[in-house]
C-alpha atoms as a PDB file:
ATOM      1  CA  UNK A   1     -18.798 -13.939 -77.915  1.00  0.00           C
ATOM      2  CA  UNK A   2     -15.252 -13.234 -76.588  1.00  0.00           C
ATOM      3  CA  UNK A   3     -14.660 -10.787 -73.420  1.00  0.00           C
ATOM      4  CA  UNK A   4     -13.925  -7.805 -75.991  1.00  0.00           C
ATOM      5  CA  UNK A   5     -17.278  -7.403 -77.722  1.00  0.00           C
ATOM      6  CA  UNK A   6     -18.971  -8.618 -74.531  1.00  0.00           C
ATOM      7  CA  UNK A   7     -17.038  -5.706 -72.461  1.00  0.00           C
ATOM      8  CA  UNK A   8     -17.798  -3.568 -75.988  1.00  0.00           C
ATOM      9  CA  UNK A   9     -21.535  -4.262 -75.865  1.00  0.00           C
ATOM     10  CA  UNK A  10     -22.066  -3.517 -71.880  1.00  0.00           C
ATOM     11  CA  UNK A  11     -20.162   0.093 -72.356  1.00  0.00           C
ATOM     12  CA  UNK A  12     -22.450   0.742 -75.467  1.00  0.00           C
ATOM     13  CA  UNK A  13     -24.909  -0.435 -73.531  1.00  0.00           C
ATOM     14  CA  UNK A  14     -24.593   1.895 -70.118  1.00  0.00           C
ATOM     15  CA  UNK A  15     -23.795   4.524 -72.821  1.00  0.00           C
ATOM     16  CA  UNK A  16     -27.506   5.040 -73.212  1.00  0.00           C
ATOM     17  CA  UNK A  17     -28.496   4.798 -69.592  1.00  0.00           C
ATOM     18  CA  UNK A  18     -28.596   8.250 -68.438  1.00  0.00           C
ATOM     19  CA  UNK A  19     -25.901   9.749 -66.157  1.00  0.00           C
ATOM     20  CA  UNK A  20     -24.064   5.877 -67.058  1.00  0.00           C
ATOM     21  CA  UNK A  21     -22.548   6.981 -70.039  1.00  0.00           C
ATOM     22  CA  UNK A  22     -19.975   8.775 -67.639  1.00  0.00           C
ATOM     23  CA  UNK A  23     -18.559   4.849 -67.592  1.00  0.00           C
ATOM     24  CA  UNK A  24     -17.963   4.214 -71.121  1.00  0.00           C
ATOM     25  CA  UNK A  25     -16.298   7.597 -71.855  1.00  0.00           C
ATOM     26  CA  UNK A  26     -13.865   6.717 -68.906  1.00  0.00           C
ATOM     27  CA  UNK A  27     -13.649   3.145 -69.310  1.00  0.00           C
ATOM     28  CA  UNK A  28     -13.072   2.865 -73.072  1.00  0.00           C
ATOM     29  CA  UNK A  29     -11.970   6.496 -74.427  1.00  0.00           C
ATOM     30  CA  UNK A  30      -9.760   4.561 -77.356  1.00  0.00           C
ATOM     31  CA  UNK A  31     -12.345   2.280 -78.414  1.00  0.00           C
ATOM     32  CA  UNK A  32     -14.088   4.190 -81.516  1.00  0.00           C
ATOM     33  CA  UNK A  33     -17.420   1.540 -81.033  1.00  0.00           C
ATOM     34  CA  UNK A  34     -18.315   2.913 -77.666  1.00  0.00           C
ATOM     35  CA  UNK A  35     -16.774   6.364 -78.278  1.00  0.00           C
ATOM     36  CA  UNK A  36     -19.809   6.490 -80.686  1.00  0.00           C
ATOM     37  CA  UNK A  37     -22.115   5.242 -78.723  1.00  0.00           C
ATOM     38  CA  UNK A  38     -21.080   7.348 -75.923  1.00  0.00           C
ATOM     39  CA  UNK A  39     -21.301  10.411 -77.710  1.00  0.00           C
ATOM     40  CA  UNK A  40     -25.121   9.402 -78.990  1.00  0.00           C
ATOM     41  CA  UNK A  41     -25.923   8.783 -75.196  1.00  0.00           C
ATOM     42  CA  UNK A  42     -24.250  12.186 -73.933  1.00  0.00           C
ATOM     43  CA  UNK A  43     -26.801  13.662 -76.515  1.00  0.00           C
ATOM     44  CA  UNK A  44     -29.862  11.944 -75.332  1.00  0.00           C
ATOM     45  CA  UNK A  45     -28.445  12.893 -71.357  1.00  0.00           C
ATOM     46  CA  UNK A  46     -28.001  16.204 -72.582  1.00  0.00           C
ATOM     47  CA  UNK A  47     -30.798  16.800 -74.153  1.00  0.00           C
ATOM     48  CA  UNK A  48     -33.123  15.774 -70.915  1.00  0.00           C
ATOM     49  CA  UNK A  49     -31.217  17.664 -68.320  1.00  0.00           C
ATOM     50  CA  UNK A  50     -32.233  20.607 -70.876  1.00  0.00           C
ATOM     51  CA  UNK A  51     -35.310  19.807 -70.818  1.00  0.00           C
ATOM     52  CA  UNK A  52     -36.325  19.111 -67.157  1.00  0.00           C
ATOM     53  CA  UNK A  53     -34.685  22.619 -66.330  1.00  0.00           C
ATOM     54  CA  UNK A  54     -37.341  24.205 -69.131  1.00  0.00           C
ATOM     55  CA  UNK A  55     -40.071  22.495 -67.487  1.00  0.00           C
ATOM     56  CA  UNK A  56     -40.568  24.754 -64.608  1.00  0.00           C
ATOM     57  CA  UNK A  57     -41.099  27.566 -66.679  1.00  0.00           C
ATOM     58  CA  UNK A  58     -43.504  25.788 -69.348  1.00  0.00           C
ATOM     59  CA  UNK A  59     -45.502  24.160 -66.591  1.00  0.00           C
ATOM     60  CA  UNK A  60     -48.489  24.528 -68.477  1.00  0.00           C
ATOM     61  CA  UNK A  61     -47.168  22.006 -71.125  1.00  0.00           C
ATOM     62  CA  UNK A  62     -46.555  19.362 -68.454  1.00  0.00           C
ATOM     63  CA  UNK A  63     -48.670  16.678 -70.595  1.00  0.00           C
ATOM     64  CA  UNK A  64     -46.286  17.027 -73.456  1.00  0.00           C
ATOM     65  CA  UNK A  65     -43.007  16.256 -70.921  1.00  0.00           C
ATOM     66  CA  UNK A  66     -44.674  12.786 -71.055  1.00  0.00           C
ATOM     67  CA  UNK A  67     -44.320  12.481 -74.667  1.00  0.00           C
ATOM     68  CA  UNK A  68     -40.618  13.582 -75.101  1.00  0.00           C
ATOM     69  CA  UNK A  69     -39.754  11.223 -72.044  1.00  0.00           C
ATOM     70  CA  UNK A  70     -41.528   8.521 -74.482  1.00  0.00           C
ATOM     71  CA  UNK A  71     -39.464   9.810 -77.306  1.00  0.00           C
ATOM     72  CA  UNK A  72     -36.065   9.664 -75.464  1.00  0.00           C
ATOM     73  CA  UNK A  73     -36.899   6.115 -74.231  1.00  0.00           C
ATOM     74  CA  UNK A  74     -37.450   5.042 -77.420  1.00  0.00           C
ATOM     75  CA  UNK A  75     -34.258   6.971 -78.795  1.00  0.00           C
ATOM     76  CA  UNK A  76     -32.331   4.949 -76.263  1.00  0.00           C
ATOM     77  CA  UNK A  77     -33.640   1.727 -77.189  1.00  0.00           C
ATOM     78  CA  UNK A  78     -32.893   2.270 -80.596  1.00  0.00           C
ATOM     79  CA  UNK A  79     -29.515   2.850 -79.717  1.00  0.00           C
ATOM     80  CA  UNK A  80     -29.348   0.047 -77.611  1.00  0.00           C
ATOM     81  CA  UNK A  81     -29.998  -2.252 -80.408  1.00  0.00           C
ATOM     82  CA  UNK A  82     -27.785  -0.670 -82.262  1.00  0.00           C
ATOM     83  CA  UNK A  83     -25.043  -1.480 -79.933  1.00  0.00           C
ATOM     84  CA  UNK A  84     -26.301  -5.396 -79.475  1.00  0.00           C
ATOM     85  CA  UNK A  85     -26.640  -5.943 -83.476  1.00  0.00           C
ATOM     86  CA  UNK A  86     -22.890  -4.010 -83.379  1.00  0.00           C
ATOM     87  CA  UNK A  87     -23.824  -1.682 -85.884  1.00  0.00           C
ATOM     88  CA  UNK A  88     -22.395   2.520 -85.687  1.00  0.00           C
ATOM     89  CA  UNK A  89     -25.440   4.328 -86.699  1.00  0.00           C
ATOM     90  CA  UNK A  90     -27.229   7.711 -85.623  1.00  0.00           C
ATOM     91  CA  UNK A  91     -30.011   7.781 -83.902  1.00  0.00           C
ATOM     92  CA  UNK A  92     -32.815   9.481 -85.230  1.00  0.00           C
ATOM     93  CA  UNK A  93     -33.271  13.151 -85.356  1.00  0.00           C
ATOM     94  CA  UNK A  94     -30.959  13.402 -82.932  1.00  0.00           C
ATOM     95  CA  UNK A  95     -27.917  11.380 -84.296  1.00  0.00           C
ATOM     96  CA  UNK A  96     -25.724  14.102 -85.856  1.00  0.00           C
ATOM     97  CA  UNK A  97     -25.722  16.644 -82.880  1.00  0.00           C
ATOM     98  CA  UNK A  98     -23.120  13.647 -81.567  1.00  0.00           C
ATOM     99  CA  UNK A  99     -20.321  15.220 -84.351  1.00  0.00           C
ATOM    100  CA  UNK A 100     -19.874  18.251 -82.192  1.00  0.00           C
ATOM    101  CA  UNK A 101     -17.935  16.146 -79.398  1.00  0.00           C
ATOM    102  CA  UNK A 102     -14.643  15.629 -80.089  1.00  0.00           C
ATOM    103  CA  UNK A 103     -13.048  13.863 -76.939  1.00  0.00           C
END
């Protein structure tokens, strides 16, 4: 593997690791692989600040924060392999919310 796709697969990689997908979008704004990538990890970040602000007020449904932290794990990794096997595609049920960034 030359230093490209290596350098490629880290940014796609730190693309899915929470507030790390800062590094890709700066890093490698005019590569179109990680821009993607990026874009699916800004959803999954986005989508768990969201929900750890809810939580204080749905306290009572603590037990299910456990599940959707499962779920977004799991999101991640998908994504993650994604990047590795160097395929572009959405993640599930989540995926196409990434369309709505244009940078």
């Amino acid at each position: 593997m030359d230093n490209q796709n290596q350098h490629r697969t880290l940014m796609g990689i730190l693309a899915y690791i929470g507030p790390l997908v800062i590094i890709p979008l700066l890093a490698s704004k005019d590569d179109s692989f990680v821009k993607f990538h990026a874009k699916q990890g800004l959803v999954l970040l986005i989508l768990a600040i969201i929900l750890w602000a809810l939580l204080p007020m749905f306290w009572t449904f603590w037990s299910l924060w456990w599940i959707v932290k499962l779920v977004i794990t799991i999101l991640a990794l998908f994504g993650i392999v994604n990047v590795v096997h160097g395929k572009e595609k959405e993640l599930p049920l989540i995926g196409h919310l990434a369309k709505f960034f244009t940078f």
